[in-house]
C-alpha atoms as a PDB file:
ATOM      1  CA  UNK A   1     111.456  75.247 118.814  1.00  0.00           C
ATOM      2  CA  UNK A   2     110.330  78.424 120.521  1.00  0.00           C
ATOM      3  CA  UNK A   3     112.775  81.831 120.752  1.00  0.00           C
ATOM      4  CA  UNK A   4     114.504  81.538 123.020  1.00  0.00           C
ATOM      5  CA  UNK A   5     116.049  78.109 122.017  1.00  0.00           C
ATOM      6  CA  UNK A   6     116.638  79.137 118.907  1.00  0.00           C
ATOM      7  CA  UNK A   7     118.432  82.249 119.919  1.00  0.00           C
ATOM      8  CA  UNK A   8     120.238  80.425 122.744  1.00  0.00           C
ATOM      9  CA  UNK A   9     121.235  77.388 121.985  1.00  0.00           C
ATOM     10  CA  UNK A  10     123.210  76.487 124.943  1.00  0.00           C
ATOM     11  CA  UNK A  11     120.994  78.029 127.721  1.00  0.00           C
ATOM     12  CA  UNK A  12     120.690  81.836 128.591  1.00  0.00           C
ATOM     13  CA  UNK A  13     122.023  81.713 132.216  1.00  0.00           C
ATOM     14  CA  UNK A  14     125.830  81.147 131.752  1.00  0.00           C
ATOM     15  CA  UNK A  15     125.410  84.786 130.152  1.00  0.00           C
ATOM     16  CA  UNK A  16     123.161  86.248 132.110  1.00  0.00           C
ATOM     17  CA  UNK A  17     126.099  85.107 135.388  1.00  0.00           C
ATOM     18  CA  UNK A  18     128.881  86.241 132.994  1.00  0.00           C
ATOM     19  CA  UNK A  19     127.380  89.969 132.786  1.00  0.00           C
ATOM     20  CA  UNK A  20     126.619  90.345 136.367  1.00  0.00           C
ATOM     21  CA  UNK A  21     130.109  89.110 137.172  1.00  0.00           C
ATOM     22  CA  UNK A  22     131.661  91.190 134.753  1.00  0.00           C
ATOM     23  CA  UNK A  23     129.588  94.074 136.019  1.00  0.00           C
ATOM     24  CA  UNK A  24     129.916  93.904 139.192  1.00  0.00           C
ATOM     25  CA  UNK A  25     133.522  93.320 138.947  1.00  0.00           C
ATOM     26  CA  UNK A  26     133.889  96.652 137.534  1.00  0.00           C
ATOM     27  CA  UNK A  27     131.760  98.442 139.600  1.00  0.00           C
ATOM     28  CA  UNK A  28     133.667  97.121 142.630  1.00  0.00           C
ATOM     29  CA  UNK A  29     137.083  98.331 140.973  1.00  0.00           C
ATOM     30  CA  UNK A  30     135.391 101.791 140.552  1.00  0.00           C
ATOM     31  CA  UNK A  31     133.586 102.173 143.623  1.00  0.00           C
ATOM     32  CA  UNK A  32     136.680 100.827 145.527  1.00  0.00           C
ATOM     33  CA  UNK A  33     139.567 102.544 143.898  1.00  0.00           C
ATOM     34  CA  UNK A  34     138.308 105.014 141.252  1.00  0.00           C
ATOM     35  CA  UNK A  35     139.644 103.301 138.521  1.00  0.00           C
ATOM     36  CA  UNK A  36     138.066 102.659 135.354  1.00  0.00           C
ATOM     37  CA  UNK A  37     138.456  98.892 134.063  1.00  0.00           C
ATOM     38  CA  UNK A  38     138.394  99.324 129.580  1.00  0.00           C
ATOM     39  CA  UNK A  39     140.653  96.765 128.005  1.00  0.00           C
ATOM     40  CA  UNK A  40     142.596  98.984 125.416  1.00  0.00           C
ATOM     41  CA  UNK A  41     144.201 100.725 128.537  1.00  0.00           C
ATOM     42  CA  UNK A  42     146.073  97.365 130.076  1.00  0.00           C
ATOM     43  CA  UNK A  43     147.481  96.798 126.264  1.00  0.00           C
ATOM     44  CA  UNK A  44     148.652  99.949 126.420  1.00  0.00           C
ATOM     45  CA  UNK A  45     150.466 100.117 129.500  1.00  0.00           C
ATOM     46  CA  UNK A  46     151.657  96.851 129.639  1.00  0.00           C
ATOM     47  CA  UNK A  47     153.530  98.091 126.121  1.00  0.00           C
ATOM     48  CA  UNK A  48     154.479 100.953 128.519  1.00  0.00           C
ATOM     49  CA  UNK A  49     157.346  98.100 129.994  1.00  0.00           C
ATOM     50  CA  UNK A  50     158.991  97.351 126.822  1.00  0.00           C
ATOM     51  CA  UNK A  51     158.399 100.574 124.294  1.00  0.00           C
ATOM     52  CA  UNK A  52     160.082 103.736 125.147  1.00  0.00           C
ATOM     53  CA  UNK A  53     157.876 105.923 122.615  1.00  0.00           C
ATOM     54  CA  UNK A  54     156.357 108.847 124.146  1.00  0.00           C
ATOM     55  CA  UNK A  55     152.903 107.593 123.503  1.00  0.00           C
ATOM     56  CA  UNK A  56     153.270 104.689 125.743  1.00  0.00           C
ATOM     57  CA  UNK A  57     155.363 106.486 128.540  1.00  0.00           C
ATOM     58  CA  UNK A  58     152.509 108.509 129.096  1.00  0.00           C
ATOM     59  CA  UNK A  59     151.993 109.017 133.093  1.00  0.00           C
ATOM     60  CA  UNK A  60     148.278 107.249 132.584  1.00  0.00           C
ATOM     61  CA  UNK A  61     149.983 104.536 131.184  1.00  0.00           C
ATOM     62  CA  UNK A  62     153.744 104.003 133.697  1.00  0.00           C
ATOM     63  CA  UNK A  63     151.319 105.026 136.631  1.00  0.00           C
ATOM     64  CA  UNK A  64     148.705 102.365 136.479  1.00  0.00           C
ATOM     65  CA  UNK A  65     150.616  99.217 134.768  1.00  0.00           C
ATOM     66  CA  UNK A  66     151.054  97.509 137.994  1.00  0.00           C
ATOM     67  CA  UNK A  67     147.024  96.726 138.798  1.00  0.00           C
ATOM     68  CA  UNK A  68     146.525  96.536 135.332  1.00  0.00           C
ATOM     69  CA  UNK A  69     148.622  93.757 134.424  1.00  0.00           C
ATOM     70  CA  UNK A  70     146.985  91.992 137.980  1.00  0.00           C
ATOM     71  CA  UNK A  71     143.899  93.091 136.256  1.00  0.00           C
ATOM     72  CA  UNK A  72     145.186  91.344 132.634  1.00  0.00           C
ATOM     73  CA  UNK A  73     145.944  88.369 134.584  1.00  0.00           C
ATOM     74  CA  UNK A  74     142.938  87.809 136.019  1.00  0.00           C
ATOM     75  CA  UNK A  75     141.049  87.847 132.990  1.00  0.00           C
ATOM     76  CA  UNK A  76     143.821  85.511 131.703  1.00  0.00           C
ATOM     77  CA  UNK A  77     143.494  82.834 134.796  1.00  0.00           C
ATOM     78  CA  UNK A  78     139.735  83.276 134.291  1.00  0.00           C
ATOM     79  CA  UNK A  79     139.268  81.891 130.671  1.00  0.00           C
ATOM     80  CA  UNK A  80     142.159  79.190 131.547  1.00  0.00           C
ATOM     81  CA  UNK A  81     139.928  78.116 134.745  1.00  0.00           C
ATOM     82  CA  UNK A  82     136.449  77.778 131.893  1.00  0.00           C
ATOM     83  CA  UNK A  83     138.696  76.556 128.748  1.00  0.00           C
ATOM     84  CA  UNK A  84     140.204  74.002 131.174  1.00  0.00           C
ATOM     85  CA  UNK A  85     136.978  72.424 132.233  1.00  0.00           C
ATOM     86  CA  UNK A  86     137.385  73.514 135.892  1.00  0.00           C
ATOM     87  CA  UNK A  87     134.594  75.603 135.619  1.00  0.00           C
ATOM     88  CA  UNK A  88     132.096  73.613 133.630  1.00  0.00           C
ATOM     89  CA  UNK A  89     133.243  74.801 130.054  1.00  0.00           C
ATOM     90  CA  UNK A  90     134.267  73.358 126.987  1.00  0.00           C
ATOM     91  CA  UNK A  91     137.675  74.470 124.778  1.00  0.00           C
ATOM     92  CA  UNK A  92     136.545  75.854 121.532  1.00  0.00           C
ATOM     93  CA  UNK A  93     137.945  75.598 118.138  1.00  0.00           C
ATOM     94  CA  UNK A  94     137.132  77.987 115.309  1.00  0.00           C
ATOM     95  CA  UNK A  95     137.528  77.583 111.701  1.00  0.00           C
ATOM     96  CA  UNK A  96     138.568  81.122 110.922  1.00  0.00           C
ATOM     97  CA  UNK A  97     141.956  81.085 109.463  1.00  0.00           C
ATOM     98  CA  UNK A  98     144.934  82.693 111.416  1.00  0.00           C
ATOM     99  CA  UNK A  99     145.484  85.201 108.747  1.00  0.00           C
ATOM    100  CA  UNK A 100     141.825  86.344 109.503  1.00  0.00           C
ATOM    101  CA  UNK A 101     142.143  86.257 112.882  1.00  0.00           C
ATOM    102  CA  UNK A 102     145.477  88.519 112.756  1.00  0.00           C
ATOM    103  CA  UNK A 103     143.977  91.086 110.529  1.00  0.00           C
ATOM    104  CA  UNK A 104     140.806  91.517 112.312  1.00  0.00           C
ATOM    105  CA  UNK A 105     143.050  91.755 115.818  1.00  0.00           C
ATOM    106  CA  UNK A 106     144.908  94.470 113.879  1.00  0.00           C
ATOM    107  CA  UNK A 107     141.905  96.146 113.027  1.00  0.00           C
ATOM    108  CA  UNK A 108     140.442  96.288 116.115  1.00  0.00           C
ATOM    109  CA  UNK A 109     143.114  97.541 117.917  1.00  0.00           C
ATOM    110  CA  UNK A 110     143.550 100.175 115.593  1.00  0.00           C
ATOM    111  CA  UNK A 111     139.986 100.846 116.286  1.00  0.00           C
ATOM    112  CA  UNK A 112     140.071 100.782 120.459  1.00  0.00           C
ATOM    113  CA  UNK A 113     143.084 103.480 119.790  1.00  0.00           C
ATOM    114  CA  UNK A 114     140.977 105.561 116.981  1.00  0.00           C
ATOM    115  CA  UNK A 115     137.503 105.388 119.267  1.00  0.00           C
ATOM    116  CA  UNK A 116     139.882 106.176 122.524  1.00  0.00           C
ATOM    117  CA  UNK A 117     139.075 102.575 124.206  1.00  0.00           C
ATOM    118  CA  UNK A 118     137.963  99.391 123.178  1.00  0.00           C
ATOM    119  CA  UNK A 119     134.652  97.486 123.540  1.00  0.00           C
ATOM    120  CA  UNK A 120     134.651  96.622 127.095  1.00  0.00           C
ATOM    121  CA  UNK A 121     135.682 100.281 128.181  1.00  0.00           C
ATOM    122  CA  UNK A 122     132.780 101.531 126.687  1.00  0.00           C
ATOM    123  CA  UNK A 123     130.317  99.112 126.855  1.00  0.00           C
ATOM    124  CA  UNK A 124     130.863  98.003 130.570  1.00  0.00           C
ATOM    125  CA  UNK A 125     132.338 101.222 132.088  1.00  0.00           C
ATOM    126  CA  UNK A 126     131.451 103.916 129.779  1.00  0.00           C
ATOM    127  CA  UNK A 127     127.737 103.296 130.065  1.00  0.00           C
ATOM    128  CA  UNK A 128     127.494 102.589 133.383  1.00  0.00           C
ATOM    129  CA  UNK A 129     128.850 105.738 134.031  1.00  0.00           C
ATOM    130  CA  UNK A 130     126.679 107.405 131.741  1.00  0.00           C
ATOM    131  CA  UNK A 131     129.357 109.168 129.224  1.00  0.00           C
ATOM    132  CA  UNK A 132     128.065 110.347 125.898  1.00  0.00           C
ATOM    133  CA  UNK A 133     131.059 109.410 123.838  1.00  0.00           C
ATOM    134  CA  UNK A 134     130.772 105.773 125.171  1.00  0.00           C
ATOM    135  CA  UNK A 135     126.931 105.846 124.466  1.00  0.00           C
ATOM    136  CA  UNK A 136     128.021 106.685 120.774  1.00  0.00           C
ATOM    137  CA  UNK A 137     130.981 104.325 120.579  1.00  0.00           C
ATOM    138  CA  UNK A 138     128.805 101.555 121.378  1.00  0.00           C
ATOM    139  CA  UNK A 139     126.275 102.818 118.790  1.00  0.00           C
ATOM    140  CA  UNK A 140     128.667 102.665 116.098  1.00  0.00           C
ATOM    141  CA  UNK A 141     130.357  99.381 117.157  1.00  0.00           C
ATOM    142  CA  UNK A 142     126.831  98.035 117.211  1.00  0.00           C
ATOM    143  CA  UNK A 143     125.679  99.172 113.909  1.00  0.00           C
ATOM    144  CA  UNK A 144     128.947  98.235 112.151  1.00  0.00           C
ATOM    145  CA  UNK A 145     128.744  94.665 113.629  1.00  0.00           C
ATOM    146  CA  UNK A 146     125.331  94.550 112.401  1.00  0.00           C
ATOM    147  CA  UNK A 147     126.282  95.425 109.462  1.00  0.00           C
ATOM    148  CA  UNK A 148     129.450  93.360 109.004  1.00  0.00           C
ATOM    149  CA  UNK A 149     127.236  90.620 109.843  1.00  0.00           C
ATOM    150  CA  UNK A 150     124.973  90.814 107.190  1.00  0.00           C
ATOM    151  CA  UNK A 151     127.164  91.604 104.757  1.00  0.00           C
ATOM    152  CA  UNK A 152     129.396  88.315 105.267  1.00  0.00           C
ATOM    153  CA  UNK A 153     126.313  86.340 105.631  1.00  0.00           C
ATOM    154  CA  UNK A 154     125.553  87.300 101.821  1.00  0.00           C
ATOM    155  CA  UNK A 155     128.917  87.110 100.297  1.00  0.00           C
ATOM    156  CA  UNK A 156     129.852  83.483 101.857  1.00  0.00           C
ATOM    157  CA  UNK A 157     126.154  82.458 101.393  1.00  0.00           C
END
């Protein structure tokens, strides 16, 4: 078994198509309307419809809800269209019990709020526009999943 199968399992290409798609969908929303395309930004103003706090009625949030939630949806059609089959996928299962699930979700969005955007923002936009706080944001995400990581592979070892 060489390195690359053992790193990749299931084939390298499906991922190397998913980050040029998801690249160059961004860059076509930024070069085309100016907009920056982070995650943590739709969850907020789509919260913007049904909270009337004065964090979510900012004007970044009520201004740009409309082509977020289109931009929400889309991401939402597109994992229906690969869990479905359509597109050559599989549904996946996970033995990770809700509870777990629900407290890392919490954490995490606690996170994208505390770091001032979430994973995608900084990874995908954030970098390829070259801003230092996204350059260290994805440092720190990447050293503290590296570190999670080995640290649950001891304990449940």
């Amino acid at each position: 078994m060489n390195l690359t199968s053992s790193l990749f399992p299931l084939g390298w290409q499906h991922y190397l198509l998913g980050g040029l798609i998801i690249g160059s969908g961004t860059a076509l929303l930024y070069v085309f309307t100016g907009r920056i395309g982070g995650m943590s930004t739709v969850f907020s103003s789509t919260w913007s419809y049904l909270l009337q706090r004065p964090f979510f009625q900012q004007a970044r949030f009520v201004d740009s809800r409309g082509w977020r939630l289109v931009y929400a949806a889309g991401l939402i059609l597109g994992a229906f269209i690969w869990w479905t089959g359509f597109a050559g996928g599989a549904a996946q299962a996970t033995a990770v019990p809700v509870w777990q699930l629900v407290v890392g979700g919490f954490f995490v969005g606690y996170g994208a709020r505390l770091g001032n955007g979430c994973t995608s923002g900084h990874g995908i936009c954030g970098l390829g526009s070259l801003q230092l706080p996204s350059l260290m944001a994805v440092l720190t995400f990447m050293a503290t999943a590296f570190l999670t990581a080995n640290i649950s592979a001891r304990v449940l070892a």
